[in-house]
PDB file of N, CA and C in Angstrom:
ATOM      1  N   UNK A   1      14.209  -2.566  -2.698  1.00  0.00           N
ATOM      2  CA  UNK A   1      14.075  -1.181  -3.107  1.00  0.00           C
ATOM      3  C   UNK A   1      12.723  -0.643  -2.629  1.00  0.00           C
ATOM      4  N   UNK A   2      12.372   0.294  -2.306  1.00  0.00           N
ATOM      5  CA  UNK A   2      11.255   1.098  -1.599  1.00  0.00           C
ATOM      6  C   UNK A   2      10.644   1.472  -2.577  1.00  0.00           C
ATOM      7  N   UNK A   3       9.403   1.611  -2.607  1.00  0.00           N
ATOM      8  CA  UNK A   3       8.686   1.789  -3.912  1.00  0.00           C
ATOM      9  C   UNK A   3       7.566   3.541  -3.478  1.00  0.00           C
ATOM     10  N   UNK A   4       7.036   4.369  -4.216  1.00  0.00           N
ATOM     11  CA  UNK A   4       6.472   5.111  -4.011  1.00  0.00           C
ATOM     12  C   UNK A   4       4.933   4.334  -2.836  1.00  0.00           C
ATOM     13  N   UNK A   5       4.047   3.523  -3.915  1.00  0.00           N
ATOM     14  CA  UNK A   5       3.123   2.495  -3.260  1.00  0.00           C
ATOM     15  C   UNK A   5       3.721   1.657  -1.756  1.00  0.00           C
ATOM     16  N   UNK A   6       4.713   1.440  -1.432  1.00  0.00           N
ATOM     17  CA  UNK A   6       5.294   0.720  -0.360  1.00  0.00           C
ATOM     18  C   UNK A   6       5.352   2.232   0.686  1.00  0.00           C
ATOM     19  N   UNK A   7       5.836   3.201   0.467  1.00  0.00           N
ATOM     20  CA  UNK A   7       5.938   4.326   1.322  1.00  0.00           C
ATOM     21  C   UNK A   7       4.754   4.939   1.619  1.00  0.00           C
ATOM     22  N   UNK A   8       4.235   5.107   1.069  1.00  0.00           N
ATOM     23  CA  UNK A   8       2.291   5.716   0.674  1.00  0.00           C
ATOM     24  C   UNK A   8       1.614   4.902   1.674  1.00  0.00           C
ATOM     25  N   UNK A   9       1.316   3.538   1.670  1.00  0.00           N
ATOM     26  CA  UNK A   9       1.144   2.788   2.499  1.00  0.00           C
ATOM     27  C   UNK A   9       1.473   3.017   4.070  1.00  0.00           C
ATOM     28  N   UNK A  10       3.013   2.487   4.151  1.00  0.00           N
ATOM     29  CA  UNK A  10       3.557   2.453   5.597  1.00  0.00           C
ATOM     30  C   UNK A  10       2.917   3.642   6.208  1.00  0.00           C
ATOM     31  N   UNK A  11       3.233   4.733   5.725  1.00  0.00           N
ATOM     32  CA  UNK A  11       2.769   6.127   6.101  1.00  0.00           C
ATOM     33  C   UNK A  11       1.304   6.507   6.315  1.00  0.00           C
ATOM     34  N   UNK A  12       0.514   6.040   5.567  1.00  0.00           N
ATOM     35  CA  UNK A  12      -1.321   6.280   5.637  1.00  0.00           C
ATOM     36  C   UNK A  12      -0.985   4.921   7.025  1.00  0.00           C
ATOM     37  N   UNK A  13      -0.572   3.581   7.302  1.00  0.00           N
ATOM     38  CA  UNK A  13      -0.789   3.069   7.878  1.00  0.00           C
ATOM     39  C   UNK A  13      -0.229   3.617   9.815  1.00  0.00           C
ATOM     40  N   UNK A  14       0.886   4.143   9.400  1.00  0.00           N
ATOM     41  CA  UNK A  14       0.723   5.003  10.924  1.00  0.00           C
ATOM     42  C   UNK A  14       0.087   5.862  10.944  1.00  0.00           C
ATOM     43  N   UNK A  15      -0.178   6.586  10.376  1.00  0.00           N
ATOM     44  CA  UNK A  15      -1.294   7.813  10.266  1.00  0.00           C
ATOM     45  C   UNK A  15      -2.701   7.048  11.259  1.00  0.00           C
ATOM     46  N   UNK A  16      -2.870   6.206  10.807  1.00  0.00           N
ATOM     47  CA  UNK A  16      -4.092   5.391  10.848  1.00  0.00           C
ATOM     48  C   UNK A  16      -4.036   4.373  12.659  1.00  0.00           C
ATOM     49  N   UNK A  17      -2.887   4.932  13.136  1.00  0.00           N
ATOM     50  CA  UNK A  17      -2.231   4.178  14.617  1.00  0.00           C
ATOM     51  C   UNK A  17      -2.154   2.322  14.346  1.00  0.00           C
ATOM     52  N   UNK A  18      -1.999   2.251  12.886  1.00  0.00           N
ATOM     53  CA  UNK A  18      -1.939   0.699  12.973  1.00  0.00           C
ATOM     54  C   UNK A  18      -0.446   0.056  12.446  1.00  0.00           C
ATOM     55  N   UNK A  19      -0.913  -1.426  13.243  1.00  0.00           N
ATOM     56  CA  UNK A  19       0.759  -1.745  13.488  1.00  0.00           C
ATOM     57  C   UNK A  19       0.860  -2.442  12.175  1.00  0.00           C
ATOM     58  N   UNK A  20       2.004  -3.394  11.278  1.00  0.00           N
ATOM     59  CA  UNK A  20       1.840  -4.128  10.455  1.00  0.00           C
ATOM     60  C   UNK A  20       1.189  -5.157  10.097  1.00  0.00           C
ATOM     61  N   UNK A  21       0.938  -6.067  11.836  1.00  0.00           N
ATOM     62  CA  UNK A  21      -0.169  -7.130  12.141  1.00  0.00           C
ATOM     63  C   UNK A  21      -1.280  -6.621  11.710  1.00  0.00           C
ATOM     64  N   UNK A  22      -1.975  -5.276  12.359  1.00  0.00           N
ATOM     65  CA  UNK A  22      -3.688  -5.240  13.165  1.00  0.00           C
ATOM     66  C   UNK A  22      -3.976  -4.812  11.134  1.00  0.00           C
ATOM     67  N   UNK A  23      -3.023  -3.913  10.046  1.00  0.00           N
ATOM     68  CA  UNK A  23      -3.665  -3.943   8.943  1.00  0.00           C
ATOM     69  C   UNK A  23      -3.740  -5.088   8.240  1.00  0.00           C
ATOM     70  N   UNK A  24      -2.746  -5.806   8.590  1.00  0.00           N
ATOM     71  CA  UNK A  24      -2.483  -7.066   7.710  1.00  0.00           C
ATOM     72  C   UNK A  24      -3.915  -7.768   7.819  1.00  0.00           C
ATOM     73  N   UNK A  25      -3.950  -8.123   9.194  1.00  0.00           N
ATOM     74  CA  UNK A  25      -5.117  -8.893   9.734  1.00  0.00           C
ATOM     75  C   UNK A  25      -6.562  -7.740   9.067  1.00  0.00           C
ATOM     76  N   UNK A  26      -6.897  -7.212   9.069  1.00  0.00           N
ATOM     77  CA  UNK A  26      -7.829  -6.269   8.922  1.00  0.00           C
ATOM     78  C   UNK A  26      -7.965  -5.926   7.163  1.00  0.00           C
ATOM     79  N   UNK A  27      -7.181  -6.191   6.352  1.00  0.00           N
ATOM     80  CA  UNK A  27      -7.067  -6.269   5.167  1.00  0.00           C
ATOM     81  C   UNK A  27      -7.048  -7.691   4.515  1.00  0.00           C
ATOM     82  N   UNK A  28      -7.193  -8.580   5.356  1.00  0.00           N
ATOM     83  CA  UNK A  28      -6.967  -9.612   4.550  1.00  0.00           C
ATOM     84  C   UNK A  28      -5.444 -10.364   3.995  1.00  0.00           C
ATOM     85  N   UNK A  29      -4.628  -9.293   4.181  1.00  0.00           N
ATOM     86  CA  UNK A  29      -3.130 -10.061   3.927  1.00  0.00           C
ATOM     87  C   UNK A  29      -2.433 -10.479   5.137  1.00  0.00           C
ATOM     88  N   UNK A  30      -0.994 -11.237   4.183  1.00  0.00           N
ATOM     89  CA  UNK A  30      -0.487 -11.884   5.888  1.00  0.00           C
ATOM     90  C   UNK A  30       0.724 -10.709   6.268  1.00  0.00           C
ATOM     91  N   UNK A  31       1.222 -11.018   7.076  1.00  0.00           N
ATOM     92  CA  UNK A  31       1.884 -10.011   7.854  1.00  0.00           C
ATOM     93  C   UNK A  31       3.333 -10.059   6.603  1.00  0.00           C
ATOM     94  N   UNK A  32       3.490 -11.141   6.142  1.00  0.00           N
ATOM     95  CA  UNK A  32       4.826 -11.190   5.205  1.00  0.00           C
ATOM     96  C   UNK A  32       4.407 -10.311   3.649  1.00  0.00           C
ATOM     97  N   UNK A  33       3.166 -10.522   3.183  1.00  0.00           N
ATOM     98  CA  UNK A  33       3.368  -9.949   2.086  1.00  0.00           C
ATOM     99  C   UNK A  33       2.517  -8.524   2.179  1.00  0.00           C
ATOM    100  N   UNK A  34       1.888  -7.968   3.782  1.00  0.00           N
ATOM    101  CA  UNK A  34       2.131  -6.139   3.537  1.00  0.00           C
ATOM    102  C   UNK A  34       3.978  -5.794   3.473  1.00  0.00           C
ATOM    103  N   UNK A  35       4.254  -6.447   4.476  1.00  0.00           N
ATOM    104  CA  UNK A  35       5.912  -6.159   4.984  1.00  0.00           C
ATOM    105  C   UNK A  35       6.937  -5.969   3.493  1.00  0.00           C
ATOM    106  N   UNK A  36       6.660  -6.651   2.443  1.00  0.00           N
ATOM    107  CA  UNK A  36       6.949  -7.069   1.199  1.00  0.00           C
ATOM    108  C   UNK A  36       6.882  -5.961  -0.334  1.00  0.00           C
ATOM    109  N   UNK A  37       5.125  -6.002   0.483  1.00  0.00           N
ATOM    110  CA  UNK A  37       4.759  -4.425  -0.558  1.00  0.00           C
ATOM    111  C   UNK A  37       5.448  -3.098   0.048  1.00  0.00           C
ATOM    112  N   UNK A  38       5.659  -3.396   0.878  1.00  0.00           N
ATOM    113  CA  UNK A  38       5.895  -1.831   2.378  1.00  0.00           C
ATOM    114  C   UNK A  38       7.666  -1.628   1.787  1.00  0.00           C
ATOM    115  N   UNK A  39       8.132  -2.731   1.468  1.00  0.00           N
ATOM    116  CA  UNK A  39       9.827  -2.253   1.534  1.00  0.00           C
ATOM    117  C   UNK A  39       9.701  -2.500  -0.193  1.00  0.00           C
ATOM    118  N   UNK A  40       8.747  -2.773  -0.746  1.00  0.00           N
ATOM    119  CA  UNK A  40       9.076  -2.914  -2.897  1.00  0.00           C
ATOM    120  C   UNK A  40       9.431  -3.732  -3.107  1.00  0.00           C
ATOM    121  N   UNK A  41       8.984  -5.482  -2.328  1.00  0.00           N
ATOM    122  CA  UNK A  41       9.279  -6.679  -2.620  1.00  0.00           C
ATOM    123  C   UNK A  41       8.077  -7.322  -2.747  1.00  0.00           C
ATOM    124  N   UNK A  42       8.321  -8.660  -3.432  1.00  0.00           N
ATOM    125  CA  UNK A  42       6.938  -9.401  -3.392  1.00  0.00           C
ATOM    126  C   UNK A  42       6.682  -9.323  -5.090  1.00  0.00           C
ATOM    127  N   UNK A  43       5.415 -10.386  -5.111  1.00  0.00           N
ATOM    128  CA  UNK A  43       4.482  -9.956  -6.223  1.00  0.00           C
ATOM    129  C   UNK A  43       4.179  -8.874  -6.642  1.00  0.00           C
ATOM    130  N   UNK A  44       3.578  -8.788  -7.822  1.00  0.00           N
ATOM    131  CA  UNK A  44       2.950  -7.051  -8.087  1.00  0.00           C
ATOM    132  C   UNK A  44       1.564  -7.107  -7.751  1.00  0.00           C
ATOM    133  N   UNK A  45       1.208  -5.926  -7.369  1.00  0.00           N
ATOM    134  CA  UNK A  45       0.261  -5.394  -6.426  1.00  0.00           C
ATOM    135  C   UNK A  45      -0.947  -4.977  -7.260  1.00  0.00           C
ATOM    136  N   UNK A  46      -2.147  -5.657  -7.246  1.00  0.00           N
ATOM    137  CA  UNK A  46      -3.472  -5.409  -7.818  1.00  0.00           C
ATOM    138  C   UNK A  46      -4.257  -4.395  -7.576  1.00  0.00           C
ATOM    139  N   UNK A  47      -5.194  -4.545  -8.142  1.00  0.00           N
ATOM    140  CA  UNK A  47      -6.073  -2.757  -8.130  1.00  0.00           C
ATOM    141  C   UNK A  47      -7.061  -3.495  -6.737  1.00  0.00           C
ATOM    142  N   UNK A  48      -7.330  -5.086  -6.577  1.00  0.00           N
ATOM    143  CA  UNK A  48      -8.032  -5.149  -5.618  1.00  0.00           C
ATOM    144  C   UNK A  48      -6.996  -5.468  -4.179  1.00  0.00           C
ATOM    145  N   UNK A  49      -5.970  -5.660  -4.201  1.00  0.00           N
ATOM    146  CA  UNK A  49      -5.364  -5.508  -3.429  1.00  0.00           C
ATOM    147  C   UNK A  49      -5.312  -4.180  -2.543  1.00  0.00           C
ATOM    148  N   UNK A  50      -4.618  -2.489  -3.277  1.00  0.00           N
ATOM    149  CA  UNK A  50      -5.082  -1.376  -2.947  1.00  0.00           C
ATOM    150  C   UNK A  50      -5.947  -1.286  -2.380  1.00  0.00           C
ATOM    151  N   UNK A  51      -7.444  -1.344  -3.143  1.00  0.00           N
ATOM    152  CA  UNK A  51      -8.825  -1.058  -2.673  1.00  0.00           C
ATOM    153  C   UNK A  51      -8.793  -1.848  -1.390  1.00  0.00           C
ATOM    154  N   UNK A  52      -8.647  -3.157  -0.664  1.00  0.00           N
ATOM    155  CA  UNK A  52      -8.281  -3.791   0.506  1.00  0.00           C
ATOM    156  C   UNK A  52      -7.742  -2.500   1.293  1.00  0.00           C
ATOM    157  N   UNK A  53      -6.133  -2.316   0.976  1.00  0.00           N
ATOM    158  CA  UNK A  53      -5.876  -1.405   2.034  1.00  0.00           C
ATOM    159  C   UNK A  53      -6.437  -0.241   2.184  1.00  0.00           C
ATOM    160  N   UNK A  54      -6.717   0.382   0.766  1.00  0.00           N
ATOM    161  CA  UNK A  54      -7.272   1.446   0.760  1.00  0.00           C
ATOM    162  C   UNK A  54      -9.038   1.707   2.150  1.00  0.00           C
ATOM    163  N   UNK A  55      -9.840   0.567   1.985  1.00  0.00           N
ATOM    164  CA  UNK A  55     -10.982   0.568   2.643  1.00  0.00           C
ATOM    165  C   UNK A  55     -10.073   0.581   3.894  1.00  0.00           C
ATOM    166  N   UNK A  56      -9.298  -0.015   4.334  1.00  0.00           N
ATOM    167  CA  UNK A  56      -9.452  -0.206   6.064  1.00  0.00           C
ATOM    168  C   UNK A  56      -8.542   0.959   6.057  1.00  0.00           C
ATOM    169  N   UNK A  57      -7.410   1.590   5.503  1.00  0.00           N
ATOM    170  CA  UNK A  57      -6.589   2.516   5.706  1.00  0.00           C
ATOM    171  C   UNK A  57      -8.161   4.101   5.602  1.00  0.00           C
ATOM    172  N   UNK A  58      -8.943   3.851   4.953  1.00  0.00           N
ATOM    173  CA  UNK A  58      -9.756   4.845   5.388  1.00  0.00           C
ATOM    174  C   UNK A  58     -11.137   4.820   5.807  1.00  0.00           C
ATOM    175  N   UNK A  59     -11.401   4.127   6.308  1.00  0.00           N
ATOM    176  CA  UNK A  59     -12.092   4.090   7.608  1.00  0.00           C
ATOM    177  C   UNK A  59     -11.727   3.914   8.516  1.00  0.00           C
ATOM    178  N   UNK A  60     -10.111   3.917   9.240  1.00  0.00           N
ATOM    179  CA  UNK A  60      -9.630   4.229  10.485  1.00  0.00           C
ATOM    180  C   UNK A  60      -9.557   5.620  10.365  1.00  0.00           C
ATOM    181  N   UNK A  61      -8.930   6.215   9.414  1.00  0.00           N
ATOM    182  CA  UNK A  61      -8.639   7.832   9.108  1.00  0.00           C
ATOM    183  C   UNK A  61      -9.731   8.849   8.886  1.00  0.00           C
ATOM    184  N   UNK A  62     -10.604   8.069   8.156  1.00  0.00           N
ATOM    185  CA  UNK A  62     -11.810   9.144   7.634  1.00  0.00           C
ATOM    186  C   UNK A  62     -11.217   9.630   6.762  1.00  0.00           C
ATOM    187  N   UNK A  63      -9.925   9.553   6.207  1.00  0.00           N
ATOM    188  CA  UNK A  63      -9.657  10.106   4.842  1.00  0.00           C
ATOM    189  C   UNK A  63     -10.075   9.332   3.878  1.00  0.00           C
ATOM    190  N   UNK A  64     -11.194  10.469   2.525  1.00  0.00           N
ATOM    191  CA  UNK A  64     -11.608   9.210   2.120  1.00  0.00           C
ATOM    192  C   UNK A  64     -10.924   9.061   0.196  1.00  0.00           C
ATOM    193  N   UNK A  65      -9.982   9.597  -0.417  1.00  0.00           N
ATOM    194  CA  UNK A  65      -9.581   9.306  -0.997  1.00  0.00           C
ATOM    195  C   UNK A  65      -7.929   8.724  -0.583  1.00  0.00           C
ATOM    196  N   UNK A  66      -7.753   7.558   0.206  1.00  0.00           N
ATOM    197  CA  UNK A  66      -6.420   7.003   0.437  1.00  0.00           C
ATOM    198  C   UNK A  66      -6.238   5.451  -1.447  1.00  0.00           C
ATOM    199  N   UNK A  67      -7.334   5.369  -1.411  1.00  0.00           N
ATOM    200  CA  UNK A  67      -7.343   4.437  -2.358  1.00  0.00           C
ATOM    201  C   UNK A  67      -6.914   5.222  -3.857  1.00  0.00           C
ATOM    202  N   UNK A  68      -7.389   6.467  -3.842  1.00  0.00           N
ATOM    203  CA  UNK A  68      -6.733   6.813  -5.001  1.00  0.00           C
ATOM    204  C   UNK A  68      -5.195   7.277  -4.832  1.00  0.00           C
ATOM    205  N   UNK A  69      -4.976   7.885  -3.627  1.00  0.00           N
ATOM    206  CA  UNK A  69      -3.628   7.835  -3.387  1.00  0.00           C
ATOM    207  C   UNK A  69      -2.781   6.901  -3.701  1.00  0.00           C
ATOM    208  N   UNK A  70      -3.152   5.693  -3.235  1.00  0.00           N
ATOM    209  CA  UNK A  70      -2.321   3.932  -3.208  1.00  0.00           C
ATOM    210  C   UNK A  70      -2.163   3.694  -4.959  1.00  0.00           C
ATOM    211  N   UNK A  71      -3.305   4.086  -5.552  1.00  0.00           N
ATOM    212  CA  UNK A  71      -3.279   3.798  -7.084  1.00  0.00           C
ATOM    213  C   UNK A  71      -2.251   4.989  -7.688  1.00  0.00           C
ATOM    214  N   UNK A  72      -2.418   5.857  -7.183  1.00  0.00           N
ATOM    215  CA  UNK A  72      -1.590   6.891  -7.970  1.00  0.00           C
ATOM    216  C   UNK A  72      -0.035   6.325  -7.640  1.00  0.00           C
ATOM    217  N   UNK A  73       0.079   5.649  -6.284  1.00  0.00           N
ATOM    218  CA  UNK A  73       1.163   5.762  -6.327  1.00  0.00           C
ATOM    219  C   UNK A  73       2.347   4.459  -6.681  1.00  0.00           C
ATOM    220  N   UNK A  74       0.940   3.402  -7.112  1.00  0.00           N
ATOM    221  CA  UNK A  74       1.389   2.285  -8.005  1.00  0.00           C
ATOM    222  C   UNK A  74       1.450   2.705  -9.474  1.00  0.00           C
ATOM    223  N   UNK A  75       0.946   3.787  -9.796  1.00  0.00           N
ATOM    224  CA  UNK A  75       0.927   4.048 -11.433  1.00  0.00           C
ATOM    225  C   UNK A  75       2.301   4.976 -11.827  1.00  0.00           C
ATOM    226  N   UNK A  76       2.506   5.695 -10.573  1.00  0.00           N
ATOM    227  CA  UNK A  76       4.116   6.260 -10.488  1.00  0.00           C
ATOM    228  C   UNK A  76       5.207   5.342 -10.688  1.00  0.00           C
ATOM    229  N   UNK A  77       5.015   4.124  -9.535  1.00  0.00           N
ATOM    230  CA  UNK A  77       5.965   3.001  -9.657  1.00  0.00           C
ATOM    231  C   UNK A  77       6.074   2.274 -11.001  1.00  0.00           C
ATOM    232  N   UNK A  78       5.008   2.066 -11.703  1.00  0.00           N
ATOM    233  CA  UNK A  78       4.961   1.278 -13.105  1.00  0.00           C
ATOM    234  C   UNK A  78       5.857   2.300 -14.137  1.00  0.00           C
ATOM    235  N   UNK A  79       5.189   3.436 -13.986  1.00  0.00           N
ATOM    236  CA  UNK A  79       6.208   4.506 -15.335  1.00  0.00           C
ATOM    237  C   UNK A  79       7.484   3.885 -15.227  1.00  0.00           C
ATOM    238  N   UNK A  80       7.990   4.661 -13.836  1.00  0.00           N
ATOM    239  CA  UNK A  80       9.288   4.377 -13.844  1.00  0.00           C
ATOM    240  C   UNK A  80       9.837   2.895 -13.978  1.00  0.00           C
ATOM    241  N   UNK A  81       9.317   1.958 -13.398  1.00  0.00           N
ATOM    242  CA  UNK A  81       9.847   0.751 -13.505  1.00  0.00           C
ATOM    243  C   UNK A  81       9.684   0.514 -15.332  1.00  0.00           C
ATOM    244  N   UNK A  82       8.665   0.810 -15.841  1.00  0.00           N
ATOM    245  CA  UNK A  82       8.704   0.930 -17.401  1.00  0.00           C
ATOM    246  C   UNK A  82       9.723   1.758 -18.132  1.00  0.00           C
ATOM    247  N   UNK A  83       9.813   3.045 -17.589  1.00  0.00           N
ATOM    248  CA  UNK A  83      10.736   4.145 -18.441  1.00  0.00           C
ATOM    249  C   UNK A  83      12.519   3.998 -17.843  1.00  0.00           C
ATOM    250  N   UNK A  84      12.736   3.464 -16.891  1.00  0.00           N
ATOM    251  CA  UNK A  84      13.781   3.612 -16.489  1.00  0.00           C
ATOM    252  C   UNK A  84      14.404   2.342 -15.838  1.00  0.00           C
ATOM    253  N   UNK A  85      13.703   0.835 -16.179  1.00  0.00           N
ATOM    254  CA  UNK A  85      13.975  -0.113 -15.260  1.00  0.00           C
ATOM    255  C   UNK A  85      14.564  -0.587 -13.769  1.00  0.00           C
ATOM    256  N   UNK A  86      13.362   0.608 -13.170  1.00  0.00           N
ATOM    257  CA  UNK A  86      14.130   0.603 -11.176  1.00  0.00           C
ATOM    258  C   UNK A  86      12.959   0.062 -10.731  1.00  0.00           C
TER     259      UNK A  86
END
């Protein structure tokens, strides 16, 4: 299932001309568990995890609130996965 945080991502990450490797590598994760967060699979996703993508997703962009974006859009995913079990 695609998650708000998994779309937010993929999207700041082309924005940003990067492939799934060059953030993976550049964030610290492996290529299986961005791919994981990116489609709403995997573990659940930490506030220092974000901040990871968040730093390299904006300092390729110069946009500099992407990290609160990524959080907002894990705190969307929690409601609902809380209020509505999706």
């Amino acid at each position: 299932m695609i998650t708000r945080l998994g779309q937010t991502i993929q999207q700041k990450r082309i924005e940003a001309g990067l492939s799934i490797l060059q953030l993976a590598l550049l964030s610290g994760l492996s290529v299986l568990r961005l791919h994981e967060i990116e489609h709403g699979g995997g573990e659940p996703v930490s506030f220092d995890l974000c901040r990871a993508l968040g730093q390299v997703l904006s300092a390729r962009t110069g946009h500099q609130f992407i990290l609160q974006e990524l959080w907002l859009a894990y705190s969307v995913d929690k409601y609902f996965q809380s209020k509505f079990g999706i």
